[in-house]
Protein backbone atom coordinates (compact mmCIF):
# COMPACT_ATOMS: atom_id res chain seq x y z
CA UNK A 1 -33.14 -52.18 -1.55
CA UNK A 2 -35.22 -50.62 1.05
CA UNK A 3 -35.90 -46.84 0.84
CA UNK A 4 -33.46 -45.05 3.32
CA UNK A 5 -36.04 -42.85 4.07
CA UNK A 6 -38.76 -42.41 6.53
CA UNK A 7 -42.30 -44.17 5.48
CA UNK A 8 -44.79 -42.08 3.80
CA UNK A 9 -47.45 -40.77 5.52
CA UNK A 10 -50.70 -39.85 4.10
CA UNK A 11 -53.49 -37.82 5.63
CA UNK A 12 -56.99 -36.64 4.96
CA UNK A 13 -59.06 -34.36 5.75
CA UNK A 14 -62.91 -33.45 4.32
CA UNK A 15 -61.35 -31.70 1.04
CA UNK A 16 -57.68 -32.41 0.51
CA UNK A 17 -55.00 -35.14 0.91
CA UNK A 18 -52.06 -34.35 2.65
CA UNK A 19 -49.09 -36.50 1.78
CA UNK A 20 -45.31 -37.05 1.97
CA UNK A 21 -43.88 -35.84 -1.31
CA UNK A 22 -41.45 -37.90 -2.79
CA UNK A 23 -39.35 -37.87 -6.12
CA UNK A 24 -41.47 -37.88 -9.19
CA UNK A 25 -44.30 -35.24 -7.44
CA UNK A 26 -42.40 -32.58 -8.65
CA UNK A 27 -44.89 -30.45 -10.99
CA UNK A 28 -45.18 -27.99 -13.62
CA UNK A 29 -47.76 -26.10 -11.30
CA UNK A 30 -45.37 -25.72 -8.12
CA UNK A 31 -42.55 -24.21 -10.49
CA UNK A 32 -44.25 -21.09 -10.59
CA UNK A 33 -45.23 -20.22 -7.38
CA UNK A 34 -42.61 -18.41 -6.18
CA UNK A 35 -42.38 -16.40 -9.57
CA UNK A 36 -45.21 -14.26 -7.69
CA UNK A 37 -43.22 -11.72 -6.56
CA UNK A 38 -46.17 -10.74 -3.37
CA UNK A 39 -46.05 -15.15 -2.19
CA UNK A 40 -41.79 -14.38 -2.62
CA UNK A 41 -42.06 -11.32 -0.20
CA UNK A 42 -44.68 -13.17 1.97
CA UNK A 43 -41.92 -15.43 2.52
CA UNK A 44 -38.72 -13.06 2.12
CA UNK A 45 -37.70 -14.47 -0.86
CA UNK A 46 -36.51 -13.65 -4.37
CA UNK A 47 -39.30 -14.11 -7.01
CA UNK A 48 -38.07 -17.16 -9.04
CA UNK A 49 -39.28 -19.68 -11.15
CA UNK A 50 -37.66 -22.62 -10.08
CA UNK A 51 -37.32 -26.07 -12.47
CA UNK A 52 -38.29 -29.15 -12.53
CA UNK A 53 -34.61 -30.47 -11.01
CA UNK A 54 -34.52 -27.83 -8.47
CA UNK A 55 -37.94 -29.07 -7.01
CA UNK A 56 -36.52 -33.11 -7.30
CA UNK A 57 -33.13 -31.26 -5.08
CA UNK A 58 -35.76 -29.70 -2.34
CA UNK A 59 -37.95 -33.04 -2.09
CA UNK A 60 -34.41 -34.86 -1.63
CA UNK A 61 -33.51 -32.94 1.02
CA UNK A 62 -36.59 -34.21 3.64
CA UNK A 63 -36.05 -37.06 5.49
CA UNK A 64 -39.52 -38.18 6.62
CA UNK A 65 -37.66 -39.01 10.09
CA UNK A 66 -37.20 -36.07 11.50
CA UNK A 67 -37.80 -33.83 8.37
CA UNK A 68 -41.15 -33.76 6.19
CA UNK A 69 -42.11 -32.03 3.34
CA UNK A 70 -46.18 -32.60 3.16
CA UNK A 71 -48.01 -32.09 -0.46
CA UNK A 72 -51.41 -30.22 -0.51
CA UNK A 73 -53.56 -31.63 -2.75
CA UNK A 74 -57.49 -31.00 -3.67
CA UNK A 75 -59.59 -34.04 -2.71
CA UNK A 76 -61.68 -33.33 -5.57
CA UNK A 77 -59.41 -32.46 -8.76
CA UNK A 78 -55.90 -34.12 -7.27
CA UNK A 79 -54.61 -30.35 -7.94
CA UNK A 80 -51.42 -29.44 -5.63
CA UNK A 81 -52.32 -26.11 -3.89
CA UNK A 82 -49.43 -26.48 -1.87
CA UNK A 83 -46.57 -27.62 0.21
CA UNK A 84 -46.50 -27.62 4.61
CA UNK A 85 -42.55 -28.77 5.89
CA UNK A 86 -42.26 -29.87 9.89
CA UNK A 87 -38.86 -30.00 11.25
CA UNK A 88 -38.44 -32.30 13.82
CA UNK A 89 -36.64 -31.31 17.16
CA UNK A 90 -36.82 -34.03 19.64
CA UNK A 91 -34.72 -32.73 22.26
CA UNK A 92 -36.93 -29.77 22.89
CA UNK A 93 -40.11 -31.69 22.13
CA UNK A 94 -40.73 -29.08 19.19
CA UNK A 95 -41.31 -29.06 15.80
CA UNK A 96 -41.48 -25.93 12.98
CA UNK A 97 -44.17 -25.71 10.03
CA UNK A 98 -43.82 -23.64 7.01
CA UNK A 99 -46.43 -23.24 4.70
CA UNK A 100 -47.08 -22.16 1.47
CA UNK A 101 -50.30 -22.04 -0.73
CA UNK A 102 -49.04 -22.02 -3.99
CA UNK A 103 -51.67 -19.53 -5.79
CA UNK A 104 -53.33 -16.07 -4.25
CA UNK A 105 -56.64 -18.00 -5.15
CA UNK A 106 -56.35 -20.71 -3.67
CA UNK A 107 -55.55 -19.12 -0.03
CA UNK A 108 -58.28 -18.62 2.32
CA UNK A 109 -60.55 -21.59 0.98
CA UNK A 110 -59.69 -23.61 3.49
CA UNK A 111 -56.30 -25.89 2.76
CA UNK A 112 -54.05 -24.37 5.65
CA UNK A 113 -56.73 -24.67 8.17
CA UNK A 114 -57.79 -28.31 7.42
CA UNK A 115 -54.54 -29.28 6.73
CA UNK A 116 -53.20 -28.16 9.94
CA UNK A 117 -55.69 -29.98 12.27
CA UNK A 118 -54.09 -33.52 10.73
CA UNK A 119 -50.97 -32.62 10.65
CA UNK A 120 -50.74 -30.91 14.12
CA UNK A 121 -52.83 -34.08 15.45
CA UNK A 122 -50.00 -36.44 14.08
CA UNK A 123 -47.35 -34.17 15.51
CA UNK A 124 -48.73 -33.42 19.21
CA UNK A 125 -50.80 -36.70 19.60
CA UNK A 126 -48.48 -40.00 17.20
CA UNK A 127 -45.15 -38.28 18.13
CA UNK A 128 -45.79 -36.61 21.53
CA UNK A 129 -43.88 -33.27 20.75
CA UNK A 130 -45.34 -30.71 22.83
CA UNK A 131 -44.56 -27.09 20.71
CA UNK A 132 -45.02 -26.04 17.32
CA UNK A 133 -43.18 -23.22 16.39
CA UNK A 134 -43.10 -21.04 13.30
CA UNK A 135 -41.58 -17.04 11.74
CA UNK A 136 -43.87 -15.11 10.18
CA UNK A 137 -42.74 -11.64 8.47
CA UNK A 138 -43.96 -9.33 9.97
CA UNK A 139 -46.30 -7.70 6.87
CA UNK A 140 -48.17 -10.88 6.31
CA UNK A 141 -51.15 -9.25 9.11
CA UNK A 142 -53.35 -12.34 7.92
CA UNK A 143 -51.14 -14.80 8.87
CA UNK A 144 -50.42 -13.31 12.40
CA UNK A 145 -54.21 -12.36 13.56
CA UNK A 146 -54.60 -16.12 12.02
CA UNK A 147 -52.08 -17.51 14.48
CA UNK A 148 -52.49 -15.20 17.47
CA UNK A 149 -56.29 -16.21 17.44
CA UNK A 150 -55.79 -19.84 17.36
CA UNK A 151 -53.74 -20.00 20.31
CA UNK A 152 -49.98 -19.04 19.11
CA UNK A 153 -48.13 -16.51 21.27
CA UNK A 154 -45.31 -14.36 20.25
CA UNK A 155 -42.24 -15.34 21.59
CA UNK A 156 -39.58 -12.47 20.09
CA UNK A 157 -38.70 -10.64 16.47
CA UNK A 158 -35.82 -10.44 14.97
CA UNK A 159 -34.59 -8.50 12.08
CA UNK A 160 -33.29 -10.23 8.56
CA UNK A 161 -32.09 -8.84 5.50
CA UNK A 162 -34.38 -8.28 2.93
CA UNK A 163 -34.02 -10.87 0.21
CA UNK A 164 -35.62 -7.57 -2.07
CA UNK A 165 -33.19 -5.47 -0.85
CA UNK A 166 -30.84 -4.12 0.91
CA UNK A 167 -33.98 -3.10 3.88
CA UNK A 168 -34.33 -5.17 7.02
CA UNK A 169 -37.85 -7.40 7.50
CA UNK A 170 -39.18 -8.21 10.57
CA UNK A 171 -39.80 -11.46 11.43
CA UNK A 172 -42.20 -12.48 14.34
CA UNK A 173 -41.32 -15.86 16.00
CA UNK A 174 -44.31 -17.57 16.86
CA UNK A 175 -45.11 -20.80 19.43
CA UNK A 176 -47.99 -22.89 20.41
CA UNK A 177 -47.86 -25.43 23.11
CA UNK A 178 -49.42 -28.50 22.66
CA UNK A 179 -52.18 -28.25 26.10
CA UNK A 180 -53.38 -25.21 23.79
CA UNK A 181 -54.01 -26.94 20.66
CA UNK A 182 -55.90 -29.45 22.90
CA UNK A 183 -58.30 -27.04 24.73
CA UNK A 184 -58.76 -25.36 21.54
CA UNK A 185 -59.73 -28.98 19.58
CA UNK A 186 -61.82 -30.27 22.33
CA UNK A 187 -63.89 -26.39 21.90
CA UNK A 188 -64.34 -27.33 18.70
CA UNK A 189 -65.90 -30.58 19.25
CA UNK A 190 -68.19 -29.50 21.73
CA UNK A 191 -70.16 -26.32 19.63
């Protein structure tokens, strides 16, 4: 019987693999990650450990229509260093990323920024959506001068309950339009 599901896709860039996750890449390694309580509050979430079945329930939840859920993976040692989700909406022509690098050590070496050229590429270019759209709370500074330098503008905040507390966080709603992630690819090409 033929797999319900959207095919896999599979991507590469010069040091990682980026690739449809499916049931049976659930890990040891990504059960932890959100046990950090500073990647939880990155993402305004409870620190947790989750288990093997609760990863096997997210992965089942992604479509690969109009719903991905992308495994990071080290070209080199096959290590996951972490997951990137798109959510497909075709009647605005948009689609939002999360991301999450699973360990503080493995963030800023290069997986979020490689990654994102392939998968944007697929997204603008293969399926012709023209935004990308994203929240990022408001603390995470590095994320936002990230974002705001490669072409993202903000488009409005909004306040959410702390998943720490009973406290508000801010949340800064992001979006880049696909004529911007052009310019900014053919700059790239030409230095």
């Amino acid at each position: 019987m033929a797999d319900p599901k959207g095919p896999l896709l599979r991507f590469e860039t010069p040091n990682y693999i980026v690739r449809s996750l499916k049931e049976g890449d659930e890990n040891e390694t990504w059960t932890g990650w959100l046990a950090d309580p500073q990647t939880a509050a990155m993402l305004n979430a409870q620190p947790v450990r989750a288990t093997l079945k609760d990863l096997r329930g997210y992965i089942a939840r992604f479509d690969r229509v109009t719903r991905h859920l992308f495994g990071i993976f080290e070209k080199a040692t096959g290590r996951m260093v972490g997951v990137r989700t798109c959510e497909i909406d075709k009647a605005r022509s948009a689609y939002r990323v999360h991301l999450l690098i699973g360990v503080p050590e493995d963030r800023g070496q290069g997986a979020r920024t490689e990654t994102a050229k392939v998968v944007n590429h697929w997204m603008y270019e293969e399926c012709g959506l023209l935004h990308c759209e994203a929240t990022v709370v408001s603390s995470n500074e590095r994320m936002l001068k990230s974002l705001l330098q490669s072409g993202w503008i903000v488009t409005g905040h909004s306040l959410k309950k702390s998943a720490a507390g009973n406290a508000a966080v801010q949340l800064v709603e992001m979006r880049r339009h696909r004529e911007i992630w052009r310019r900014l690819q053919r700059q790239a090409a030409s230095e």
